[in-house]
C-alpha atoms as a PDB file:
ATOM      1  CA  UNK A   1      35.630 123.804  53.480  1.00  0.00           C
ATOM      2  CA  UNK A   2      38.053 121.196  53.109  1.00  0.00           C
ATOM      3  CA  UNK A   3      38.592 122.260  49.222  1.00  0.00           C
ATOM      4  CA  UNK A   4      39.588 125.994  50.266  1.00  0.00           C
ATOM      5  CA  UNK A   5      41.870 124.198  52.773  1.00  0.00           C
ATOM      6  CA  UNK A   6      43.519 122.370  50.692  1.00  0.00           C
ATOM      7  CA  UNK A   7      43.415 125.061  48.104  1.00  0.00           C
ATOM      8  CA  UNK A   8      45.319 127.285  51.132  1.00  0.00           C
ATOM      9  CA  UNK A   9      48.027 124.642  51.903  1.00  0.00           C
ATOM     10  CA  UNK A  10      48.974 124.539  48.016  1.00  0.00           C
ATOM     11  CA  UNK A  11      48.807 128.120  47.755  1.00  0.00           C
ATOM     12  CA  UNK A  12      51.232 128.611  50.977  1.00  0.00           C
ATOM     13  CA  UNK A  13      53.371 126.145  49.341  1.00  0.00           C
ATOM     14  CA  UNK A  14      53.718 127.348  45.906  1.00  0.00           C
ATOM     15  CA  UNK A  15      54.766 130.915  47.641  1.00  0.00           C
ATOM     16  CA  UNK A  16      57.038 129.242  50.476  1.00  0.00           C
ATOM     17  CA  UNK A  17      58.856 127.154  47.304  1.00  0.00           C
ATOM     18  CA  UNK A  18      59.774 130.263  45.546  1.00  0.00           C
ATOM     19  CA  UNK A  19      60.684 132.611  48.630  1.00  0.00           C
ATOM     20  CA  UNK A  20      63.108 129.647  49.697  1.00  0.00           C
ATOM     21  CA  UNK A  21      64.565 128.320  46.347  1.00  0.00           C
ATOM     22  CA  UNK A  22      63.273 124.863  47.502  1.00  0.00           C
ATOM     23  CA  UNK A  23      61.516 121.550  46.734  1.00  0.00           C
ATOM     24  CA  UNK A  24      58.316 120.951  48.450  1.00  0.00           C
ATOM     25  CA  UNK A  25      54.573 119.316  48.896  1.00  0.00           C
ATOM     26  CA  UNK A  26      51.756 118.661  50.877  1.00  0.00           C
ATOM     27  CA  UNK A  27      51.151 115.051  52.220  1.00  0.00           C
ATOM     28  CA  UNK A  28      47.887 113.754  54.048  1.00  0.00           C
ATOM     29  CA  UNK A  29      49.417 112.876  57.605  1.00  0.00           C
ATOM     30  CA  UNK A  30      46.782 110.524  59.864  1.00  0.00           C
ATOM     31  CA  UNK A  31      47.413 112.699  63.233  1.00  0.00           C
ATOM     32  CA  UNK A  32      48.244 115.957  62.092  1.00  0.00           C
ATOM     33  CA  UNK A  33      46.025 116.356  58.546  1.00  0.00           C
ATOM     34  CA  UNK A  34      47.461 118.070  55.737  1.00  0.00           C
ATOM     35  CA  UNK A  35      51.346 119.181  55.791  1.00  0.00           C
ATOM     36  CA  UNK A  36      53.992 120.794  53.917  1.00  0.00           C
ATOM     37  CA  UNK A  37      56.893 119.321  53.396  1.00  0.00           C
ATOM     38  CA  UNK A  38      60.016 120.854  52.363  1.00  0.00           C
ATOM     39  CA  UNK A  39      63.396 120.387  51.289  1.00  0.00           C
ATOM     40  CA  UNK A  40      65.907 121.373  53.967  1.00  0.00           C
ATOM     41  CA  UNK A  41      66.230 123.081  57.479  1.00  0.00           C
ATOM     42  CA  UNK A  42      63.328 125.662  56.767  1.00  0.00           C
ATOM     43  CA  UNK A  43      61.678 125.807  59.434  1.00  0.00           C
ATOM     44  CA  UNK A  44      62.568 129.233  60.539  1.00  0.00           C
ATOM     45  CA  UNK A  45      62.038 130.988  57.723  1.00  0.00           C
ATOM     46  CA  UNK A  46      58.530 129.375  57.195  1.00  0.00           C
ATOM     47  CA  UNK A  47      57.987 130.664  61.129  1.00  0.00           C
ATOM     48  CA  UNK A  48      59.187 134.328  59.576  1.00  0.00           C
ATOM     49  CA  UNK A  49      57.152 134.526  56.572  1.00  0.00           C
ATOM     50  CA  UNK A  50      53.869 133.277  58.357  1.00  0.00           C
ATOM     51  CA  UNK A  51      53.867 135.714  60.724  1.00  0.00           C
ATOM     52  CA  UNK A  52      55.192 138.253  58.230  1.00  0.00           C
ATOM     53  CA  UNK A  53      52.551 137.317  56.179  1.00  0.00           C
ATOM     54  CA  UNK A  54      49.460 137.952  58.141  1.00  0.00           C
ATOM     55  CA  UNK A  55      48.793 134.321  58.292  1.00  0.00           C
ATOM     56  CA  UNK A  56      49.390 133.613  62.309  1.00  0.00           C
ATOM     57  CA  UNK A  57      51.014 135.871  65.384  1.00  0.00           C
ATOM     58  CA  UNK A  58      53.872 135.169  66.857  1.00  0.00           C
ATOM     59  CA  UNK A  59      53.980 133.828  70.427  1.00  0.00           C
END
């Protein structure tokens, strides 16, 4: 499981690097797991294309 997680967060990255024009990665935090990081104030466009994207519902 934690392969196809991983596999997931580099995916999402990859796609969230080229929709944005941006720098990014994912880091191993000790509270929160694995992150993405990106360059810049993304945050909501990454909000937009997740829930565009099928991946979570908005709230």
């Amino acid at each position: 499981m934690y392969v196809s997680l991983v596999n997931f967060f580099c995916t999402i990255n990859k796609d969230l690097k080229k929709e944005f024009c941006c720098n990014g990665n994912v880091v191993q935090d000790n509270g929160l797991g694995e992150v993405i990081q990106l360059q810049g104030d993304q945050r909501k466009n990454v909000s937009h294309f997740l829930v565009i994207g099928g991946v979570v519902k908005k709230d």
